[in-house]
Every structure is written in structure tokens, then in C-alpha cells.
PDB file of N, CA and C in Angstrom:
ATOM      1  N   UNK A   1     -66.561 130.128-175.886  1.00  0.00           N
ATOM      2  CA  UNK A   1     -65.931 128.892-176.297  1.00  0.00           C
ATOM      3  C   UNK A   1     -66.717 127.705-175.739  1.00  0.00           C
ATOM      4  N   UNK A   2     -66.624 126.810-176.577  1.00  0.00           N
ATOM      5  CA  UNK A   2     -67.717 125.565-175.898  1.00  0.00           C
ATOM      6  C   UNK A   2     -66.651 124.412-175.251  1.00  0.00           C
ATOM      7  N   UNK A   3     -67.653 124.334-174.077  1.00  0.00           N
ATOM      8  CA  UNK A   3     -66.654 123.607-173.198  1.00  0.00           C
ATOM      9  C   UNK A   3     -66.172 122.308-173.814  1.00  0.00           C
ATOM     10  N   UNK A   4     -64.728 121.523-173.349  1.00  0.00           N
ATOM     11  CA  UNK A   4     -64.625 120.143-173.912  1.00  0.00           C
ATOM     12  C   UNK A   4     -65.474 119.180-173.759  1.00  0.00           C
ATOM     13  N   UNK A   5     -66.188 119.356-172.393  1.00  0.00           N
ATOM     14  CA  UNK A   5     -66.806 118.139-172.118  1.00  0.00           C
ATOM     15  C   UNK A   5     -68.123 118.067-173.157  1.00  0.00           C
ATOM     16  N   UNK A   6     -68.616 119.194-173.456  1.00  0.00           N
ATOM     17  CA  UNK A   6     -69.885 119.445-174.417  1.00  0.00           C
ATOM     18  C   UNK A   6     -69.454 119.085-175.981  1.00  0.00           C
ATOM     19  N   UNK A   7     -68.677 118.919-176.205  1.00  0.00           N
ATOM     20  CA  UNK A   7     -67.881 118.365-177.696  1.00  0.00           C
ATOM     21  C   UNK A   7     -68.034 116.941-177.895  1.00  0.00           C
ATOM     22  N   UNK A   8     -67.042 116.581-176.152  1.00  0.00           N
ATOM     23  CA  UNK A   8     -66.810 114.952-176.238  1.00  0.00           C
ATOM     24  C   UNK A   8     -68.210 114.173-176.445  1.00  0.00           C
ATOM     25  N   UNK A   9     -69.504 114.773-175.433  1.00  0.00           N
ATOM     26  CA  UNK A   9     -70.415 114.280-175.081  1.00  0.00           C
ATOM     27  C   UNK A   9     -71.434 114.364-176.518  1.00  0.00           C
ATOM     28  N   UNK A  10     -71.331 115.764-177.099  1.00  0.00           N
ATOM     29  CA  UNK A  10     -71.674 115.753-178.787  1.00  0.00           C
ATOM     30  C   UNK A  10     -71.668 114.535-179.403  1.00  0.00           C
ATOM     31  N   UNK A  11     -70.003 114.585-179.915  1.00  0.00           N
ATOM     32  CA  UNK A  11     -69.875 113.623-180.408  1.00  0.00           C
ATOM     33  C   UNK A  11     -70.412 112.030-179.873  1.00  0.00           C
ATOM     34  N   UNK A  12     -69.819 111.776-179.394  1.00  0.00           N
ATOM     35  CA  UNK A  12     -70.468 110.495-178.413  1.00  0.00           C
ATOM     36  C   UNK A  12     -72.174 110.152-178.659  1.00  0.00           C
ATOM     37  N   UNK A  13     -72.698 111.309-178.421  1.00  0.00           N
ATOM     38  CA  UNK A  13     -74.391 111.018-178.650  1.00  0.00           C
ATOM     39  C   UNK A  13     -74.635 110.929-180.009  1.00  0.00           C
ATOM     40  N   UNK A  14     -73.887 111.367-181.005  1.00  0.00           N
ATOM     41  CA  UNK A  14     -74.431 111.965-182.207  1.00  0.00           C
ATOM     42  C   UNK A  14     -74.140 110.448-182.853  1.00  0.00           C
ATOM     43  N   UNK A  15     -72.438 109.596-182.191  1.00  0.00           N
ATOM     44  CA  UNK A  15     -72.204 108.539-182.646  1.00  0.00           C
ATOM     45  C   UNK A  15     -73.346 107.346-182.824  1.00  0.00           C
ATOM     46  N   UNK A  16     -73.130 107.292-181.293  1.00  0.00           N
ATOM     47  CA  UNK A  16     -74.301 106.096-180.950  1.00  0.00           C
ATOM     48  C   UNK A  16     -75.565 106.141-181.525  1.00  0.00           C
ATOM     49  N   UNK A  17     -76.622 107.573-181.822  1.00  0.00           N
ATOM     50  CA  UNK A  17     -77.422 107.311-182.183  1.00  0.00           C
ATOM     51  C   UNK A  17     -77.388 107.200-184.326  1.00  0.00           C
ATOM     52  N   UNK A  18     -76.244 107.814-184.579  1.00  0.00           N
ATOM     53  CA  UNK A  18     -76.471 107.650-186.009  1.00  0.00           C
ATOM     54  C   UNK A  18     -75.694 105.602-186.121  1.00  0.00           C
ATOM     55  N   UNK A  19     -75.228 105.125-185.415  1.00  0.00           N
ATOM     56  CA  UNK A  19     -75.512 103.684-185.595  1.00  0.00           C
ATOM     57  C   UNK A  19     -76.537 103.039-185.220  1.00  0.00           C
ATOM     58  N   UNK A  20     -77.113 103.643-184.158  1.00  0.00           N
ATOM     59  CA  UNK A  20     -78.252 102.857-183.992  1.00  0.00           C
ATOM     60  C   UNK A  20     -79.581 103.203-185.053  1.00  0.00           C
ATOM     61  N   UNK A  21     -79.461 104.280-185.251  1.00  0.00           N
ATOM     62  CA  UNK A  21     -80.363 104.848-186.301  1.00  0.00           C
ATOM     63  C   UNK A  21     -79.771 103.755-187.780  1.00  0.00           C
ATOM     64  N   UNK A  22     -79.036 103.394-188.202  1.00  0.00           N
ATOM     65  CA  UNK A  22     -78.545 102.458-189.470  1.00  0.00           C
ATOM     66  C   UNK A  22     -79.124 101.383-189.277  1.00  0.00           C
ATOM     67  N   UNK A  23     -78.620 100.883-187.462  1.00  0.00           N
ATOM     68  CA  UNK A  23     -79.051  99.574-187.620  1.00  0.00           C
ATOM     69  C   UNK A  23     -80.650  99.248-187.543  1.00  0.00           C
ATOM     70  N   UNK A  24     -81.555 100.678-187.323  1.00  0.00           N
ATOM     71  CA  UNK A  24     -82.848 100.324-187.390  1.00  0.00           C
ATOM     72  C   UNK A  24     -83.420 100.168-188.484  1.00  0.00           C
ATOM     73  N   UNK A  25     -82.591 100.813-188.977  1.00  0.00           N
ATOM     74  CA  UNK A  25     -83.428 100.923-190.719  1.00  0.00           C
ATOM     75  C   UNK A  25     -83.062  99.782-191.506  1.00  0.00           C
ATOM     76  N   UNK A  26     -82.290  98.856-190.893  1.00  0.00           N
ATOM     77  CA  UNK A  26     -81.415  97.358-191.464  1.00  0.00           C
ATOM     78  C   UNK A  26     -82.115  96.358-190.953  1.00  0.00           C
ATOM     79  N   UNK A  27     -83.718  97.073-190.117  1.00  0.00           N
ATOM     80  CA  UNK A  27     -84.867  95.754-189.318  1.00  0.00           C
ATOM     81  C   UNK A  27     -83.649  95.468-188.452  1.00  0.00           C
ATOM     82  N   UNK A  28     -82.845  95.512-187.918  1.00  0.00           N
ATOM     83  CA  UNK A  28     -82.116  94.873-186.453  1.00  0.00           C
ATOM     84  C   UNK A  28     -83.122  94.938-185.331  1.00  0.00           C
ATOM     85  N   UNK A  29     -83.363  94.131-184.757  1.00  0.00           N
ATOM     86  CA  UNK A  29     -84.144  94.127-183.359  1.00  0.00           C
ATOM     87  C   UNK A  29     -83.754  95.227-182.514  1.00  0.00           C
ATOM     88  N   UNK A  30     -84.770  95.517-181.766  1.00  0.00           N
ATOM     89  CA  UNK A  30     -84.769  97.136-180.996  1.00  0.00           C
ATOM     90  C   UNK A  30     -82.817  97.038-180.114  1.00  0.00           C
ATOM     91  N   UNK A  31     -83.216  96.026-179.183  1.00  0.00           N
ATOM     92  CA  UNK A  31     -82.293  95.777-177.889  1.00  0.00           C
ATOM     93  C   UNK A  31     -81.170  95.814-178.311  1.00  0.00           C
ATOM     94  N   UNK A  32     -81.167  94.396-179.752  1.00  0.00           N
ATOM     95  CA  UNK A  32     -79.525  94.367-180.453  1.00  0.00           C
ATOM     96  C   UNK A  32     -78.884  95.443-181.037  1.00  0.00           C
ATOM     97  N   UNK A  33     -80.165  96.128-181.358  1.00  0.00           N
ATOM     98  CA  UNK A  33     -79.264  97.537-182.406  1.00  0.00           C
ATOM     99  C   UNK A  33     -79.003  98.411-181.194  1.00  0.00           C
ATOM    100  N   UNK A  34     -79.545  98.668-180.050  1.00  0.00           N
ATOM    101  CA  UNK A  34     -78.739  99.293-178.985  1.00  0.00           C
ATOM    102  C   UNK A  34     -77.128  98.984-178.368  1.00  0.00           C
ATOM    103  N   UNK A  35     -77.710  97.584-177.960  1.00  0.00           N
ATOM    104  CA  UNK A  35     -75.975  96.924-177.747  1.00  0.00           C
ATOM    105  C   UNK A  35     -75.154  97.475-178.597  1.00  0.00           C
ATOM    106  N   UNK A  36     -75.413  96.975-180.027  1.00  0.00           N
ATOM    107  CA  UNK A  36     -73.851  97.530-181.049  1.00  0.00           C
ATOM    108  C   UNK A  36     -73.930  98.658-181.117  1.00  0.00           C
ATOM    109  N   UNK A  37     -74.620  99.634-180.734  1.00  0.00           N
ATOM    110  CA  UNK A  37     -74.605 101.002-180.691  1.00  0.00           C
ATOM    111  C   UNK A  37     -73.724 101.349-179.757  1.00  0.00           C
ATOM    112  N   UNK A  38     -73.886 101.042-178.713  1.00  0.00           N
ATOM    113  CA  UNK A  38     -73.001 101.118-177.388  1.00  0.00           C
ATOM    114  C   UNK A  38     -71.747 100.606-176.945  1.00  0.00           C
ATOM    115  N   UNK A  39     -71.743  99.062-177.962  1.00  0.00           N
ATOM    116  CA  UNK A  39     -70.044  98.660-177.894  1.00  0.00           C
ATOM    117  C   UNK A  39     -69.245  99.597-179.036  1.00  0.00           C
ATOM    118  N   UNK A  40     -70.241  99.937-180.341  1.00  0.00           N
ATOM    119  CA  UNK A  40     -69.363 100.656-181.310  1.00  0.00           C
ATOM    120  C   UNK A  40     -68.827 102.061-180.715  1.00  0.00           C
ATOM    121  N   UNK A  41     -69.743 102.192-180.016  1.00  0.00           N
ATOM    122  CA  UNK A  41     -69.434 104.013-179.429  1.00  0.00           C
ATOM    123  C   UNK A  41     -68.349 103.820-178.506  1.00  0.00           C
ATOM    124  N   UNK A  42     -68.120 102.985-177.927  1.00  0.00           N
ATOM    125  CA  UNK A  42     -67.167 102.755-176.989  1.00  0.00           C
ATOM    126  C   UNK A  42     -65.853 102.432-177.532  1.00  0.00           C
ATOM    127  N   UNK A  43     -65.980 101.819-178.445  1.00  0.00           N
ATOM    128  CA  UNK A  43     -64.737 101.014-179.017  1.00  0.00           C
ATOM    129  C   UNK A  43     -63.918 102.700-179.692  1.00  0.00           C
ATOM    130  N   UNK A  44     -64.986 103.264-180.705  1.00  0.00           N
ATOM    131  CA  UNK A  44     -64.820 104.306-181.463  1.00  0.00           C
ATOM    132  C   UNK A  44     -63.937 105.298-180.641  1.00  0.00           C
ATOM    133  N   UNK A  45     -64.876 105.671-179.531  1.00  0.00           N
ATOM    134  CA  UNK A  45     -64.361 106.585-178.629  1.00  0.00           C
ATOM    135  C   UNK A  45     -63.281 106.558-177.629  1.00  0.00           C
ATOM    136  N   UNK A  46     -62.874 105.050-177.633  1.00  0.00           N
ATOM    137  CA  UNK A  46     -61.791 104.607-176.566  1.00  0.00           C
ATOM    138  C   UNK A  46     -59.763 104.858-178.241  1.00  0.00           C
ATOM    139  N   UNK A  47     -60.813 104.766-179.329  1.00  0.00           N
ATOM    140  CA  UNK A  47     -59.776 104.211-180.416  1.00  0.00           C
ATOM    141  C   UNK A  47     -59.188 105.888-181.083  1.00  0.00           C
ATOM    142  N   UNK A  48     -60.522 106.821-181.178  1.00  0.00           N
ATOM    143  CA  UNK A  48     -59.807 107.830-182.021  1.00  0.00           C
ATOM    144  C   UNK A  48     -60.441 108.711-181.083  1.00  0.00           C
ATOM    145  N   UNK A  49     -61.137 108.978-180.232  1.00  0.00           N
ATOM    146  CA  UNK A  49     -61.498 110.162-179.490  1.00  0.00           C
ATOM    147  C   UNK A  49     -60.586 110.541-178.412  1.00  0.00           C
ATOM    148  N   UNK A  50     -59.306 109.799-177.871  1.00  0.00           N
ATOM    149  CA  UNK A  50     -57.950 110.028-177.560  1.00  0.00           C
ATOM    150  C   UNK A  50     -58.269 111.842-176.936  1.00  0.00           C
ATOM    151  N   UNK A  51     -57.525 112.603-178.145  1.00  0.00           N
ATOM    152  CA  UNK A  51     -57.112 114.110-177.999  1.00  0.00           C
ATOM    153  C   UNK A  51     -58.135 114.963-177.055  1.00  0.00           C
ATOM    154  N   UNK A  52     -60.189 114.362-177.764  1.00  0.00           N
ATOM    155  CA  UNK A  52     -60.891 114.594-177.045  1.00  0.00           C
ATOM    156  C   UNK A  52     -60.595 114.464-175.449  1.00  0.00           C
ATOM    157  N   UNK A  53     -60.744 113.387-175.393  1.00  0.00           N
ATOM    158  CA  UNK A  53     -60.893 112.776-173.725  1.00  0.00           C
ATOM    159  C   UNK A  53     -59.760 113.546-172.752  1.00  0.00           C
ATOM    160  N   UNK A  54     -58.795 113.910-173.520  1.00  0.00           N
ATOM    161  CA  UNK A  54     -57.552 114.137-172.940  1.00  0.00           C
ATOM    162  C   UNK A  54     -57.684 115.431-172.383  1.00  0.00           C
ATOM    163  N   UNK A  55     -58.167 116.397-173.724  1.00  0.00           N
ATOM    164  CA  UNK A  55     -58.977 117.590-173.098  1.00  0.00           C
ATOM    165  C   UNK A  55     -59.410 117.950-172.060  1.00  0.00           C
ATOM    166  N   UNK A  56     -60.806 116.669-172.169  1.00  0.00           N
ATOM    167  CA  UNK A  56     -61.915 117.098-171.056  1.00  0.00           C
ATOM    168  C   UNK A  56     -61.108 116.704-169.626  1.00  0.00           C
ATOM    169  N   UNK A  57     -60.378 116.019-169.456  1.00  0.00           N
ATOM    170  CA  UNK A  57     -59.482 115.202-168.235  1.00  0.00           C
ATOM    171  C   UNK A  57     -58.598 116.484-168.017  1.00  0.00           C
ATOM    172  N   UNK A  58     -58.040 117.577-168.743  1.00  0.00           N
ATOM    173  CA  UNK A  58     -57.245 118.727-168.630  1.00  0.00           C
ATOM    174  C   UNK A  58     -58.312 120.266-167.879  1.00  0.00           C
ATOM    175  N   UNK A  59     -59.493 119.804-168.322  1.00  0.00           N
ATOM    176  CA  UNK A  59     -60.138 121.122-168.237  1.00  0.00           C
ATOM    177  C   UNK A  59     -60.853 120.170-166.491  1.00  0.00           C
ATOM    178  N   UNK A  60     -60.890 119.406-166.484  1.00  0.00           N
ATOM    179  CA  UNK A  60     -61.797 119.026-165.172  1.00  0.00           C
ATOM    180  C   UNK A  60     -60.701 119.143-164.029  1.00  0.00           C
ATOM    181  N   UNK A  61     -59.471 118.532-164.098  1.00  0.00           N
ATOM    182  CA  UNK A  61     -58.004 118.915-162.992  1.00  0.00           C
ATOM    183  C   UNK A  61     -58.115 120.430-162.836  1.00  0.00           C
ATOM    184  N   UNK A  62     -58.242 121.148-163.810  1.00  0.00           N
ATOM    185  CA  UNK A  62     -58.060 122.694-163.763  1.00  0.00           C
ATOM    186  C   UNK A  62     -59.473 123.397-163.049  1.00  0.00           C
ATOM    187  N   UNK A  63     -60.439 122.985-163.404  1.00  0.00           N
ATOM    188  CA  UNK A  63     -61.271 122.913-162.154  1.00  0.00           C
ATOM    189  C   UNK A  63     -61.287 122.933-160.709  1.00  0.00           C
ATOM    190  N   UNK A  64     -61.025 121.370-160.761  1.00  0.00           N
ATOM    191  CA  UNK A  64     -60.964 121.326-159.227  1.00  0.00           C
ATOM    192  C   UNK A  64     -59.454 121.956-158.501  1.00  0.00           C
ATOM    193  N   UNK A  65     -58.622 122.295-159.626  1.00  0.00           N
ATOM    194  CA  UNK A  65     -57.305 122.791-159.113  1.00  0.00           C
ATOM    195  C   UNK A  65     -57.796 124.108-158.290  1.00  0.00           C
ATOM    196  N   UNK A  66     -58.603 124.869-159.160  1.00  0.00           N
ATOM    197  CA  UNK A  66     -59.095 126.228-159.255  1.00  0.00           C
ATOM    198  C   UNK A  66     -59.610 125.683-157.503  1.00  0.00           C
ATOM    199  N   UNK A  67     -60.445 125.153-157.073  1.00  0.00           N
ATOM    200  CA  UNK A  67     -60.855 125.362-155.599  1.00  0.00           C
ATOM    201  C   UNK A  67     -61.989 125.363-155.372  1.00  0.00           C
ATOM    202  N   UNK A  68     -63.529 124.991-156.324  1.00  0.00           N
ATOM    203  CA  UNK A  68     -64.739 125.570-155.724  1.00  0.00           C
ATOM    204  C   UNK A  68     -65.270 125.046-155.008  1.00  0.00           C
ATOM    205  N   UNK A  69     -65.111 126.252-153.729  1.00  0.00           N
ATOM    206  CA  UNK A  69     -65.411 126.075-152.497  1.00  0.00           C
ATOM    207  C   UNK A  69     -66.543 125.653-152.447  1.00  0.00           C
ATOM    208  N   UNK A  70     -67.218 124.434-151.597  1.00  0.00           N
ATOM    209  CA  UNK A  70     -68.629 124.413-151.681  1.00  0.00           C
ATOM    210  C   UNK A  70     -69.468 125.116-150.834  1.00  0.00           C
ATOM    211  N   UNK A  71     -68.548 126.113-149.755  1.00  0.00           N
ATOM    212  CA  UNK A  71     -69.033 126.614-148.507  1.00  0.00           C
ATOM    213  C   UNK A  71     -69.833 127.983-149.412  1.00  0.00           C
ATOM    214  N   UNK A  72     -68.695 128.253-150.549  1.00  0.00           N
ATOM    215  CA  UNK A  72     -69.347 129.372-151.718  1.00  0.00           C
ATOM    216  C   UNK A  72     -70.404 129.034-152.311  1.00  0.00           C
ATOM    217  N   UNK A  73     -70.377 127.321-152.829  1.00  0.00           N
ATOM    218  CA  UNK A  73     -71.604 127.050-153.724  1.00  0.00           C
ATOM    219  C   UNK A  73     -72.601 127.330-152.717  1.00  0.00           C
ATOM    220  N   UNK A  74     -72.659 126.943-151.589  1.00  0.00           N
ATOM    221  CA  UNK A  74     -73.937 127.067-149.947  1.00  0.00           C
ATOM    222  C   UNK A  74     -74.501 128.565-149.670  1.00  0.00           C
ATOM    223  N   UNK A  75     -73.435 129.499-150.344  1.00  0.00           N
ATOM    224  CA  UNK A  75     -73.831 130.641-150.033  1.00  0.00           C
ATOM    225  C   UNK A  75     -74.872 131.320-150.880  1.00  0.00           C
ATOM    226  N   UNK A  76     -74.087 131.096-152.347  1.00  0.00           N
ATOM    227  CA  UNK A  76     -74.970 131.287-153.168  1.00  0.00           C
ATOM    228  C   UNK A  76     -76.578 131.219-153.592  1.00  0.00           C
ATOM    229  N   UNK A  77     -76.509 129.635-153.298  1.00  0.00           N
ATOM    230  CA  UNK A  77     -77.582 128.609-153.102  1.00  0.00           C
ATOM    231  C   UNK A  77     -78.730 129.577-152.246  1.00  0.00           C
ATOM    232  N   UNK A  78     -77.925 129.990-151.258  1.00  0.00           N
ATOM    233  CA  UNK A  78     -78.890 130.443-149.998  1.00  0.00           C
ATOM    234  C   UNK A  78     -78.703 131.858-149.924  1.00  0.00           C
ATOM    235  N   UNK A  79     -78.661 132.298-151.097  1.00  0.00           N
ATOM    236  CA  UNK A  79     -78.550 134.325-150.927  1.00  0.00           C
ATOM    237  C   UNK A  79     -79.767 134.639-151.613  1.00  0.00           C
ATOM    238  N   UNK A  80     -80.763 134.176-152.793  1.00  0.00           N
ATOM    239  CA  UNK A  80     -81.991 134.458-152.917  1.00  0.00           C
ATOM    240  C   UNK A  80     -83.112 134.401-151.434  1.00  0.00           C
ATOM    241  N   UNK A  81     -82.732 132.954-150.808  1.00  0.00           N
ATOM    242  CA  UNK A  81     -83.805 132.733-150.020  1.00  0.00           C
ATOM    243  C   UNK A  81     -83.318 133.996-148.591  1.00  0.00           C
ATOM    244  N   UNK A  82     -82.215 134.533-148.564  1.00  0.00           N
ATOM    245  CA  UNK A  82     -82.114 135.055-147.402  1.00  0.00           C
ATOM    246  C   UNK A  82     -82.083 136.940-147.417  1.00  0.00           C
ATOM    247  N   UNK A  83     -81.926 136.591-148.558  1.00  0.00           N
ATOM    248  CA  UNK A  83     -82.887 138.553-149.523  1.00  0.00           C
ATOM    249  C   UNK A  83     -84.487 138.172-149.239  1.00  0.00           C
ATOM    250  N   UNK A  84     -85.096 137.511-149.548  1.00  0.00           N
ATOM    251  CA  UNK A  84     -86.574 137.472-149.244  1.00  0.00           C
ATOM    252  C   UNK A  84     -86.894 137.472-147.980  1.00  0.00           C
ATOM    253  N   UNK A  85     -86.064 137.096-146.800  1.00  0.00           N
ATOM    254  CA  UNK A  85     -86.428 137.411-145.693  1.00  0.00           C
ATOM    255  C   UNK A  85     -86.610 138.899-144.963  1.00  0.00           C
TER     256      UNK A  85
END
């Protein structure tokens, strides 16, 4: 299953650049067609991406609910280098 956050962030990139991609081909100046790229993506994503966001905010609590220990992430990290010894 693909995570929420990889959906939200999909979408989101795919937004911004297919406006900015319009507004290049409309001769808009480089900088300006970024800006409205970036207020439209925002506006878009604050207006109907709702259910999205709500998701990813459900699956990240459940995360950190879950506990990962970082003393585990340290171990991990350091169990190749301490097999080679």
C-alpha cells in the first residue's frame, strides 16, 4: 500500500509543476510563473486536499504513537559496523 504521505506529496508536486509548466508556455517570466505556482498549490491544497492531509496527520500520530525507539534506530545503525569487527 502506498503510504499517505507519498500521495499527498504526489499530488502536490505534480500540481505545482503542471501550473508552472502552463504558465511557461504562456512566456510568464521564470520567477513569476514560480510564485503562482506555489500560491496556487497552496491555496489548492489548503481548499480540496482536506481528506488527504487528514490522512497523512492520522498515519504520522500512529507512528510516533507506535514508539520508535531511537536507542533501536542507534542499534541498527551500528550492527553492520560492529559484525565487521
Amino acid at each position: 500500500m502506498v503510504k499517505s504521505w507519498a500521495v499527498y506529496s504526489i499530488i502536490r508536486i505534480a500540481l505545482f509543476f503542471g501550473v508552472f509548466a502552463i504558465l511557461m508556455v504562456a512566456n510568464t517570466p521564470f520567477w513569476l510563473a514560480a510564485i503562482i505556482a506555489a500560491v496556487f498549490n497552496l491555496c489548492f491544497s489548503y481548499l480540496f486536499l482536506r481528506n488527504r492531509r487528514d490522512e497523512l496527520v492520522t498515519d504520522l500520530q500512529a507512528r510516533r504513537a507506535a514508539g520508535v525507539d531511537a536507542a533501536s534506530d542507534e542499534a541498527a545503525e551500528d550492527s553492520p559496523v560492529e559484525e565487521q569487527r
